[in-house]
PDB file of N, CA and C in Angstrom:
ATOM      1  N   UNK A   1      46.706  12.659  24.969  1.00  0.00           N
ATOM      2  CA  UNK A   1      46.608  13.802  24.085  1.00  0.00           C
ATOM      3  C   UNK A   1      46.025  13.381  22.727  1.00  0.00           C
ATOM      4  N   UNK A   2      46.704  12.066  22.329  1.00  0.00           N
ATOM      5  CA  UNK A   2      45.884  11.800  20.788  1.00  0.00           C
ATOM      6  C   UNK A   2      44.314  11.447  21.110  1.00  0.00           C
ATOM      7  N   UNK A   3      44.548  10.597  22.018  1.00  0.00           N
ATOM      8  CA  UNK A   3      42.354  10.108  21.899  1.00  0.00           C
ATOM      9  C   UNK A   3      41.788  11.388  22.406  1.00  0.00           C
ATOM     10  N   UNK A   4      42.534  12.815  23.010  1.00  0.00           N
ATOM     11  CA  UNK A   4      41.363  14.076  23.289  1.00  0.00           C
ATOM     12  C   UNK A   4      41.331  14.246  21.868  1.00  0.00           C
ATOM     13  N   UNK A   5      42.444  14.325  20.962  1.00  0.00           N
ATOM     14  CA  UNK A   5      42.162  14.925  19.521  1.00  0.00           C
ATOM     15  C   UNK A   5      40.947  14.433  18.345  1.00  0.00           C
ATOM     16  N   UNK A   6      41.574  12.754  18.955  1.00  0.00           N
ATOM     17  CA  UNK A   6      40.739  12.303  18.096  1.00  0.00           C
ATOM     18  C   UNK A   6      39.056  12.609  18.393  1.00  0.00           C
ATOM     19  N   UNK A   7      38.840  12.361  19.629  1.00  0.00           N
ATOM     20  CA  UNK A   7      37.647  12.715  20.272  1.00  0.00           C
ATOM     21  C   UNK A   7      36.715  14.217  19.584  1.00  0.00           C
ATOM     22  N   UNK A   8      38.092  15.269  19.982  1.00  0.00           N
ATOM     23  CA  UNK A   8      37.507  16.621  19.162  1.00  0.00           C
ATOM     24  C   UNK A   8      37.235  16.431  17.852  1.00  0.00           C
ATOM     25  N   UNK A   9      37.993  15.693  16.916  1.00  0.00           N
ATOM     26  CA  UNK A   9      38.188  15.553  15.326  1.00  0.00           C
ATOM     27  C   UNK A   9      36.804  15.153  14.854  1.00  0.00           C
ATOM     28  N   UNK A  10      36.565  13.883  16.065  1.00  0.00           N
ATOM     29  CA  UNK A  10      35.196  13.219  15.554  1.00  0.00           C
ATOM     30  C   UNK A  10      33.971  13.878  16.321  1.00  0.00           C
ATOM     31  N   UNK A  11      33.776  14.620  16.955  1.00  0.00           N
ATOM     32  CA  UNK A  11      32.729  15.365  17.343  1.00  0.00           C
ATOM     33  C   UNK A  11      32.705  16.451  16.680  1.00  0.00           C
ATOM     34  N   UNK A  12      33.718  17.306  15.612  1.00  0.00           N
ATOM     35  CA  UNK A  12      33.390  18.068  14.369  1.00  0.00           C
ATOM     36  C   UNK A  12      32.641  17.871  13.221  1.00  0.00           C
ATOM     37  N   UNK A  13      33.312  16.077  13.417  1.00  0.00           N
ATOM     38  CA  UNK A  13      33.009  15.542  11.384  1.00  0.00           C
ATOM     39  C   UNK A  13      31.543  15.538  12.104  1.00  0.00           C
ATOM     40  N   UNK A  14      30.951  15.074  13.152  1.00  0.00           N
ATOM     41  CA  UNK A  14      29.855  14.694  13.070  1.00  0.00           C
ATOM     42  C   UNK A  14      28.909  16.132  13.466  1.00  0.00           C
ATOM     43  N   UNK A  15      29.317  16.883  13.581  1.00  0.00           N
ATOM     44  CA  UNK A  15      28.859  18.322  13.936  1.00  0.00           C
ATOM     45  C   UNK A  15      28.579  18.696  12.196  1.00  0.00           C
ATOM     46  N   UNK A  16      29.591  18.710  11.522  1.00  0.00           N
ATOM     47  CA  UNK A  16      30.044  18.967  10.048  1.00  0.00           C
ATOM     48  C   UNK A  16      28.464  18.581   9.023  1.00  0.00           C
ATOM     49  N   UNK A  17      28.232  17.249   9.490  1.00  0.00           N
ATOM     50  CA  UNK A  17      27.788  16.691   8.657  1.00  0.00           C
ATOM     51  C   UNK A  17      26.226  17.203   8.547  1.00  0.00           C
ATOM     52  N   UNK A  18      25.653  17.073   7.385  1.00  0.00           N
ATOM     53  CA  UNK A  18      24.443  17.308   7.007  1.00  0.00           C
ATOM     54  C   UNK A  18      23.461  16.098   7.699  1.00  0.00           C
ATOM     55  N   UNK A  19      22.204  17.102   7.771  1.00  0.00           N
ATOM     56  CA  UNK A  19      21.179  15.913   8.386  1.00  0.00           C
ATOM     57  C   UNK A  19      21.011  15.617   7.064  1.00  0.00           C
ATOM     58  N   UNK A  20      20.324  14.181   7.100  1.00  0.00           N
ATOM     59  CA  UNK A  20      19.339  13.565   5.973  1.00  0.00           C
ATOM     60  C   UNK A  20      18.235  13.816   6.081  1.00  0.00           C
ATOM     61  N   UNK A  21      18.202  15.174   4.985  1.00  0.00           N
ATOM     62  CA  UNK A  21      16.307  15.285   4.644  1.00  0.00           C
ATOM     63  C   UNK A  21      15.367  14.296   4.263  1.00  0.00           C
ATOM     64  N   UNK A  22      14.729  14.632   4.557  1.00  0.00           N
ATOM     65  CA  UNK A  22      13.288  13.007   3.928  1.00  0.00           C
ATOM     66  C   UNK A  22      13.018  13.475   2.294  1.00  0.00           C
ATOM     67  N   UNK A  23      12.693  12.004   1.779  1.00  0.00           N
ATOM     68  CA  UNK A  23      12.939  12.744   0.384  1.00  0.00           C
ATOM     69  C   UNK A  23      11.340  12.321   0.347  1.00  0.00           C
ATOM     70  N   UNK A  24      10.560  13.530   0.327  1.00  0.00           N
ATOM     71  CA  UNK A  24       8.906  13.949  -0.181  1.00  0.00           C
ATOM     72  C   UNK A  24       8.724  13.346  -1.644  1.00  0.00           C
ATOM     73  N   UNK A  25       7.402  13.126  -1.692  1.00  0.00           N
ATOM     74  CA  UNK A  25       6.550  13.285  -3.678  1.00  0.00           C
ATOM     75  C   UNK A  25       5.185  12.912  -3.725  1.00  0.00           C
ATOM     76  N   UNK A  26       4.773  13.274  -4.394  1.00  0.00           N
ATOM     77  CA  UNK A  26       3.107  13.017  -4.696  1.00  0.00           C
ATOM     78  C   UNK A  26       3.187  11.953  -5.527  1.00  0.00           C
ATOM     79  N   UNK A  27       2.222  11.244  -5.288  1.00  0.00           N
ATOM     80  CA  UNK A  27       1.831  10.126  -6.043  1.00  0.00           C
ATOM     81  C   UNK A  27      -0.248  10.227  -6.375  1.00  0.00           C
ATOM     82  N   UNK A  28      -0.438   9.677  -7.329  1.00  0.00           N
ATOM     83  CA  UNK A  28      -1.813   9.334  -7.564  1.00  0.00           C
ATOM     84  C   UNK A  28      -2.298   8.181  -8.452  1.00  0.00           C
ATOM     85  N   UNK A  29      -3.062   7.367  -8.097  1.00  0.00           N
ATOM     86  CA  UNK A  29      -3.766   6.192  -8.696  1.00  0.00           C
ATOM     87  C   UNK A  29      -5.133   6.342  -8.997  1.00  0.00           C
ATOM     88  N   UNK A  30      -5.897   5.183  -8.967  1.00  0.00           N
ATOM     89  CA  UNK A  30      -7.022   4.890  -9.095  1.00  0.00           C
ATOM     90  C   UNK A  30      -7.664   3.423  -9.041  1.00  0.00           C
ATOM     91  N   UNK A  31      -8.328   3.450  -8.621  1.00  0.00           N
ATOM     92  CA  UNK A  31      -8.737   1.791  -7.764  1.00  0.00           C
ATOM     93  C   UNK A  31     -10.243   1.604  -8.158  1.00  0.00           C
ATOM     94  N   UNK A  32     -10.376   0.319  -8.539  1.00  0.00           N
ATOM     95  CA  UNK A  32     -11.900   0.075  -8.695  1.00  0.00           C
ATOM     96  C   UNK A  32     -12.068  -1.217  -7.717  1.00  0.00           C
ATOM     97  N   UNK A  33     -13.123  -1.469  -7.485  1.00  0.00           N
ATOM     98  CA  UNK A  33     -13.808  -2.412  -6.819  1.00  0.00           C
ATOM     99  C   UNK A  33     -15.080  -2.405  -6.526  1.00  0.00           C
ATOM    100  N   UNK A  34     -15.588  -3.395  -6.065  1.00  0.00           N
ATOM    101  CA  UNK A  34     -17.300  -3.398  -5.382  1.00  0.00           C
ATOM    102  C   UNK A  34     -17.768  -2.714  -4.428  1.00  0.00           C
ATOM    103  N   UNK A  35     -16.606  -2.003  -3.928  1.00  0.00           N
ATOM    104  CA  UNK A  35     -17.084  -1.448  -2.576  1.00  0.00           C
ATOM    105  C   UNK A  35     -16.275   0.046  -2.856  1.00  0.00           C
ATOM    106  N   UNK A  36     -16.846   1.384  -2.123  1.00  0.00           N
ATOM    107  CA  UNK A  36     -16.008   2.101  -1.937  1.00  0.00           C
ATOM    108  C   UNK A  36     -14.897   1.986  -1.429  1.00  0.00           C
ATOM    109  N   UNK A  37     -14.913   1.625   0.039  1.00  0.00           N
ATOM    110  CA  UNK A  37     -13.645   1.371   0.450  1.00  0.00           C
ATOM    111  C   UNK A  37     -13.383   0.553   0.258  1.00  0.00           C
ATOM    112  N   UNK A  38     -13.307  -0.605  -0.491  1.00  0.00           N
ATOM    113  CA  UNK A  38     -12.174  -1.440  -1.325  1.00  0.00           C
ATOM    114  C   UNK A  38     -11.606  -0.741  -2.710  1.00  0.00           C
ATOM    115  N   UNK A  39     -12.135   0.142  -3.150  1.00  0.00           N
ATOM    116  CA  UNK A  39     -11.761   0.462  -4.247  1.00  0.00           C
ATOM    117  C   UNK A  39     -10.652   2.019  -3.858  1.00  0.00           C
ATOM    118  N   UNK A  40     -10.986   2.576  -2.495  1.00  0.00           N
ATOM    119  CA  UNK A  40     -10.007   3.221  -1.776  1.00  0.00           C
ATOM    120  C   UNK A  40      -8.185   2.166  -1.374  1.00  0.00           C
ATOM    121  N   UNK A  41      -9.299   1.771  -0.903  1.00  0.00           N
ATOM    122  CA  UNK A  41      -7.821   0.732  -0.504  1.00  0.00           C
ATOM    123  C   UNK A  41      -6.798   0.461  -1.844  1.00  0.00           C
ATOM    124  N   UNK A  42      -7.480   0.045  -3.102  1.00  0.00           N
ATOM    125  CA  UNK A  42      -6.879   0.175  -3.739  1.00  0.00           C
ATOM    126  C   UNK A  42      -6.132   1.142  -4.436  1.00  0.00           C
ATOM    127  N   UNK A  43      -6.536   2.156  -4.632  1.00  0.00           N
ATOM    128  CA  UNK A  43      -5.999   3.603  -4.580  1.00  0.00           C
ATOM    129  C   UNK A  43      -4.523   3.389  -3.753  1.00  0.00           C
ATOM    130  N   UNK A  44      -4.832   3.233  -2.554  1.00  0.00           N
ATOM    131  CA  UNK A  44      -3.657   3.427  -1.667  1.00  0.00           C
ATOM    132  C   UNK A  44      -2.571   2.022  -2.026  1.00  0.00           C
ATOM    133  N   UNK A  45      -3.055   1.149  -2.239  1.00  0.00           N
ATOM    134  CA  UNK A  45      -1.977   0.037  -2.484  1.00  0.00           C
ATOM    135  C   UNK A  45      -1.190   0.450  -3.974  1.00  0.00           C
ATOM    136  N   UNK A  46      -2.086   1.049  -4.532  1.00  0.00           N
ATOM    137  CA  UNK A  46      -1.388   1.139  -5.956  1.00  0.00           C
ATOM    138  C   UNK A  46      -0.738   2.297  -5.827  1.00  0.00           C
ATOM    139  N   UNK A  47      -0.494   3.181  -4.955  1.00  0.00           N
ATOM    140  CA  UNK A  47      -0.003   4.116  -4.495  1.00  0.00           C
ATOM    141  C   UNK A  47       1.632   3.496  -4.225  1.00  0.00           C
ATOM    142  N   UNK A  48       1.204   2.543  -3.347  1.00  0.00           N
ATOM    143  CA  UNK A  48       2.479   2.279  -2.783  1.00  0.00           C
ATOM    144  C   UNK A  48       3.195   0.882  -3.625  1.00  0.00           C
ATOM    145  N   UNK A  49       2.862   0.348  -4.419  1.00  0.00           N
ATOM    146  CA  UNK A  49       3.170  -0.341  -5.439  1.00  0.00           C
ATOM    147  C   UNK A  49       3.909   0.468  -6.224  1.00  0.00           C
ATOM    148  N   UNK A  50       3.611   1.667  -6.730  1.00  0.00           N
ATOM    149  CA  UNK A  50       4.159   2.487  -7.705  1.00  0.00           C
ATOM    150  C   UNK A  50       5.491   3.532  -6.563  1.00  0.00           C
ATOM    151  N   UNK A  51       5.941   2.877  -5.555  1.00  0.00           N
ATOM    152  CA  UNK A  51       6.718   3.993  -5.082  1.00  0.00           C
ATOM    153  C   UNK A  51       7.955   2.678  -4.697  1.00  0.00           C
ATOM    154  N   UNK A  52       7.234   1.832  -3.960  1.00  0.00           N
ATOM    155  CA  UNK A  52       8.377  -0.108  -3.477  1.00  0.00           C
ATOM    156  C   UNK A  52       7.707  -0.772  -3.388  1.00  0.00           C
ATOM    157  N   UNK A  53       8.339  -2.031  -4.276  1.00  0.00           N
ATOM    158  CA  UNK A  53       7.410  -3.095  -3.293  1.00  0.00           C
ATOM    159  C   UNK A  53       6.929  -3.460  -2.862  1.00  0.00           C
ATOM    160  N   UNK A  54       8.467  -3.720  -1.655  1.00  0.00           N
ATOM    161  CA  UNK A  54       8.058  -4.187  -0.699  1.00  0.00           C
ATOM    162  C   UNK A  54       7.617  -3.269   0.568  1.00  0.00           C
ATOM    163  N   UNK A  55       7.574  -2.134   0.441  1.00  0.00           N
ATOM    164  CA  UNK A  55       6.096  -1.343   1.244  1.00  0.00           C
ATOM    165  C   UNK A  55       4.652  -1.881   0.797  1.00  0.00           C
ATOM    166  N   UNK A  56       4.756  -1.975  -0.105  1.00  0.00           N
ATOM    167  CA  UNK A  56       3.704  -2.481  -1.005  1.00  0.00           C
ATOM    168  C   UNK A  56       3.042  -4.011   0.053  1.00  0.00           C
ATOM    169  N   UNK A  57       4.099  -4.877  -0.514  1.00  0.00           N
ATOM    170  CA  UNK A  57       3.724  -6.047   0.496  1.00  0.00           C
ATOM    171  C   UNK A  57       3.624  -5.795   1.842  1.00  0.00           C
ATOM    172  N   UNK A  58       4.046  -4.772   2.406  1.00  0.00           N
ATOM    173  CA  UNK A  58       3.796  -4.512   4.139  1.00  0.00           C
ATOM    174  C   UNK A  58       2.744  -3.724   4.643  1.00  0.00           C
ATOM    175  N   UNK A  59       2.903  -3.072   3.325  1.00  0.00           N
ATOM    176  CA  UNK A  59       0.921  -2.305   3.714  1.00  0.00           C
ATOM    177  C   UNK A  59      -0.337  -3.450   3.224  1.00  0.00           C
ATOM    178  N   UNK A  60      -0.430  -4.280   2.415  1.00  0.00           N
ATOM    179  CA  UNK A  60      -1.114  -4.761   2.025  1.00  0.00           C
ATOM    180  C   UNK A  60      -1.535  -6.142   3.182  1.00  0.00           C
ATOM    181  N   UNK A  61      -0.248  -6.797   3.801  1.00  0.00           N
ATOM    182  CA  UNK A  61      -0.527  -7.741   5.147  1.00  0.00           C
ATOM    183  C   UNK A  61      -1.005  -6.828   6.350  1.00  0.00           C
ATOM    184  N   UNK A  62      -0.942  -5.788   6.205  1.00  0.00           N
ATOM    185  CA  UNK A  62      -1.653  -4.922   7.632  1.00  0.00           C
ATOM    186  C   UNK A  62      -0.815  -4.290   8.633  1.00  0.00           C
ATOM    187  N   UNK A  63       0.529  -4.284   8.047  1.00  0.00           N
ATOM    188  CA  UNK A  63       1.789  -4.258   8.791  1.00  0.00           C
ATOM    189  C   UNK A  63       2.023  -2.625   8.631  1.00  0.00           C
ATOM    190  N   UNK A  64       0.924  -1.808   8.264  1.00  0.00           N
ATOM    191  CA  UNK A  64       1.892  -0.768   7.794  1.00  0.00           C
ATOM    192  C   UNK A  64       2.524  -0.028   7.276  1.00  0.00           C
ATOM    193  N   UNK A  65       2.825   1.559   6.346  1.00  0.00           N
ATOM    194  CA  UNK A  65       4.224   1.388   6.364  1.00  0.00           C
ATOM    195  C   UNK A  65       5.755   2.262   6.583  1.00  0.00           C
ATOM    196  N   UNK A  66       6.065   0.763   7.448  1.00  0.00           N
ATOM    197  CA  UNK A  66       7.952   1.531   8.024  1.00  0.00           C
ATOM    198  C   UNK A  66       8.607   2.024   6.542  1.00  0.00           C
ATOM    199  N   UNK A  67       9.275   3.231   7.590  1.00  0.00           N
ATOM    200  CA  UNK A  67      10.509   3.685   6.385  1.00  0.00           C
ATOM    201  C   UNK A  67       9.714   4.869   5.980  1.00  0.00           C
ATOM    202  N   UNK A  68       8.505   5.025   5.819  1.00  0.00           N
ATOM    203  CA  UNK A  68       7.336   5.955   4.830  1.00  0.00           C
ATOM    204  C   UNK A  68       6.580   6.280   5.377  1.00  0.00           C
ATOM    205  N   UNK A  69       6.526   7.493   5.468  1.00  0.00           N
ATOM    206  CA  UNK A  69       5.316   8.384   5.845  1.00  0.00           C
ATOM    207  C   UNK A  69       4.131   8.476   5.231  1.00  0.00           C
ATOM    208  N   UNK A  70       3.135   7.745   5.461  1.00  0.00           N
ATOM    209  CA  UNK A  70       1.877   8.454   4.217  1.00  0.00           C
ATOM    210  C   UNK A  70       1.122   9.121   4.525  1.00  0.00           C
ATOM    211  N   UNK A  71       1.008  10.425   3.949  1.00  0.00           N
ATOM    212  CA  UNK A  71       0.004  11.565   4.357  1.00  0.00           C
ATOM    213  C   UNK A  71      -1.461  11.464   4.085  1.00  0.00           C
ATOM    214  N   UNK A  72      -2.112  12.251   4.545  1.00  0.00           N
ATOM    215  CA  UNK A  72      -3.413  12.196   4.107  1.00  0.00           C
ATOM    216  C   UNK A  72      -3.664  11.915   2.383  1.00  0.00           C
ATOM    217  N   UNK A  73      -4.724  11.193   2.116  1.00  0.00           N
ATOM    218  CA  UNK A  73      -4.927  10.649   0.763  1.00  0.00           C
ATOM    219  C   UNK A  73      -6.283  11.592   0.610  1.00  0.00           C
ATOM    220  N   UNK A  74      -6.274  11.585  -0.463  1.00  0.00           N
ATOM    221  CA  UNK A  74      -7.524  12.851  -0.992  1.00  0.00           C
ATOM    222  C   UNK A  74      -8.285  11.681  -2.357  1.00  0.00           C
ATOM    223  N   UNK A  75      -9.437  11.491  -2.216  1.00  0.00           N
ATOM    224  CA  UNK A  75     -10.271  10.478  -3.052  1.00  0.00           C
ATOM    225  C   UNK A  75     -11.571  11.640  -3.875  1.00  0.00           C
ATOM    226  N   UNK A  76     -11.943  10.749  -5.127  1.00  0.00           N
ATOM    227  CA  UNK A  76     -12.801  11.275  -5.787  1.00  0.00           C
ATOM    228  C   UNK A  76     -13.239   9.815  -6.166  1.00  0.00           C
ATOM    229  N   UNK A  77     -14.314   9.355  -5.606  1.00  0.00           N
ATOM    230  CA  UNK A  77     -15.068   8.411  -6.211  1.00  0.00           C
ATOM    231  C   UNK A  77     -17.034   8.409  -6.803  1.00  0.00           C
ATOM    232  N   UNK A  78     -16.755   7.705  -7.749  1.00  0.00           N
ATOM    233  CA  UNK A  78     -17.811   7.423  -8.513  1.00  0.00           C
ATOM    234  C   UNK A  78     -18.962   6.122  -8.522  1.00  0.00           C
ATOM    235  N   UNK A  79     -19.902   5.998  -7.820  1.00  0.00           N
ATOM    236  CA  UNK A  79     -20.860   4.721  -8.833  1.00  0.00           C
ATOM    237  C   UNK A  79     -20.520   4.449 -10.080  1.00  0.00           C
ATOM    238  N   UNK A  80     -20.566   3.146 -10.519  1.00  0.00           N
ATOM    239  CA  UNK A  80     -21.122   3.070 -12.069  1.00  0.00           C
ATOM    240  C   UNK A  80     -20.762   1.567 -11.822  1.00  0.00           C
ATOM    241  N   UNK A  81     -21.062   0.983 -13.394  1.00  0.00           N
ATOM    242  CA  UNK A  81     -20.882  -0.221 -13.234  1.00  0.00           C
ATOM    243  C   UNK A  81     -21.103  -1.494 -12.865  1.00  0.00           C
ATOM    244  N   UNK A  82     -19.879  -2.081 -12.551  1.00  0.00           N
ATOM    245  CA  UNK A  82     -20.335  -3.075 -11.561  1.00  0.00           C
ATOM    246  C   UNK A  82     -19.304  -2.830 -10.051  1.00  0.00           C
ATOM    247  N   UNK A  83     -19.465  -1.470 -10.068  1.00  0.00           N
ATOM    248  CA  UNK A  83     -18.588  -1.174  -8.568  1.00  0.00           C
ATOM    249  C   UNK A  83     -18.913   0.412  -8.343  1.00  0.00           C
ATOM    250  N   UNK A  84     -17.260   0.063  -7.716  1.00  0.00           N
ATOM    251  CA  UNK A  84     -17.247   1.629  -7.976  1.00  0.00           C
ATOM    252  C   UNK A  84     -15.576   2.083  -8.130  1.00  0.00           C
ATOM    253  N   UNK A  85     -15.208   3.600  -8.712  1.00  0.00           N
ATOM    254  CA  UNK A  85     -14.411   3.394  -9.379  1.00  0.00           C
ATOM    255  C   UNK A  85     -13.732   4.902  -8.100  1.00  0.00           C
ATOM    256  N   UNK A  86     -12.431   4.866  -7.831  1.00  0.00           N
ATOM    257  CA  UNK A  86     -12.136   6.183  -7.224  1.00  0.00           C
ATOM    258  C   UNK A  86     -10.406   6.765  -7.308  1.00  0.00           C
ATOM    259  N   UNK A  87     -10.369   7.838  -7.827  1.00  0.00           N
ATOM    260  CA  UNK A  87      -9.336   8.366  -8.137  1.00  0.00           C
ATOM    261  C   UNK A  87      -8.333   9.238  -6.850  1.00  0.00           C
ATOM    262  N   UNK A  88      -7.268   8.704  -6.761  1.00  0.00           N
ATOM    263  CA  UNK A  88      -7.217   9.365  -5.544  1.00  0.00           C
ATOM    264  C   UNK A  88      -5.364   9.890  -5.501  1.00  0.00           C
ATOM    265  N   UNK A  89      -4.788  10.733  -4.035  1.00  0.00           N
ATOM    266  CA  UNK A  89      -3.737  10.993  -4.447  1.00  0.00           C
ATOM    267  C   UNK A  89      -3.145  11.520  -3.064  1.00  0.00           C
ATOM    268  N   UNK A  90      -1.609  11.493  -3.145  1.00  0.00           N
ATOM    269  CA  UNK A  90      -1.242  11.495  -1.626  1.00  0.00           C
ATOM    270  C   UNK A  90       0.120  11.926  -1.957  1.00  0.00           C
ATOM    271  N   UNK A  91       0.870  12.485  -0.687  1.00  0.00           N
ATOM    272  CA  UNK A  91       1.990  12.342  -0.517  1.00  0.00           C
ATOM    273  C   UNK A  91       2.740  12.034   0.075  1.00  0.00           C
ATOM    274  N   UNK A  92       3.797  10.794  -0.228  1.00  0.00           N
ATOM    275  CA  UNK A  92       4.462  10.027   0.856  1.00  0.00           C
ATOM    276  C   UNK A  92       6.362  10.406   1.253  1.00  0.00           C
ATOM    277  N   UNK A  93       6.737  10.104   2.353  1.00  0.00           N
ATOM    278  CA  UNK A  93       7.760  10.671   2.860  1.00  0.00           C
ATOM    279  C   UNK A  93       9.052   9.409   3.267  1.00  0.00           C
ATOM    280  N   UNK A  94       9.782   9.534   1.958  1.00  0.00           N
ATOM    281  CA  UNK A  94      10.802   8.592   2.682  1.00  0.00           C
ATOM    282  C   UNK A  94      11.508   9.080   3.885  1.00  0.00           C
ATOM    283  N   UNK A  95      11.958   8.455   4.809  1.00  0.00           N
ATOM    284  CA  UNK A  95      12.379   8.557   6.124  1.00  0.00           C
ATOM    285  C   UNK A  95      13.567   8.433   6.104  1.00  0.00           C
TER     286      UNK A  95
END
């Protein structure tokens, strides 16, 4: 009789309980380099530099990144210089 109770008790609390929403936000940088898409890439690393770390270090070895959703990135880049320069912006999804 006690472990059916307990059984019911704990299939409430866990009925009870709230899901964990993903916690959303926009972020935006800007990246220069010699290349467009190096200067994209940078966009996106400084993206994720400015949100952790160590996402930071796991997107940057090629790994990825776990834990985070990253949505489509939206770029505005320019010639000039000695590169090129591109402003860009996204929104990522903790998990």
């Amino acid at each position: 009789m006690l472990t059916r109770m307990m059984i019911v008790l704990a299939a409430t609390a866990a009925l009870a309980a709230p899901a964990e929403a993903k916690s959303c936000f926009k972020k935006a940088s800007v990246g220069t380099a010699v290349t467009e898409s190096l200067a994209k890439f940078q966009v996106d690393a400084a993206l994720l530099q400015a949100t952790d770390w160590s996402i930071y270090f796991t997107y940057i070895s090629g790994n990825g990144t776990p834990g985070y959703t990253f949505g489509p990135r939206s770029y505005k880049c320019a010639a000039g210089g000695v590169g090129w320069q591109c402003q860009g912006s996204a929104t990522l999804c903790k998990e």
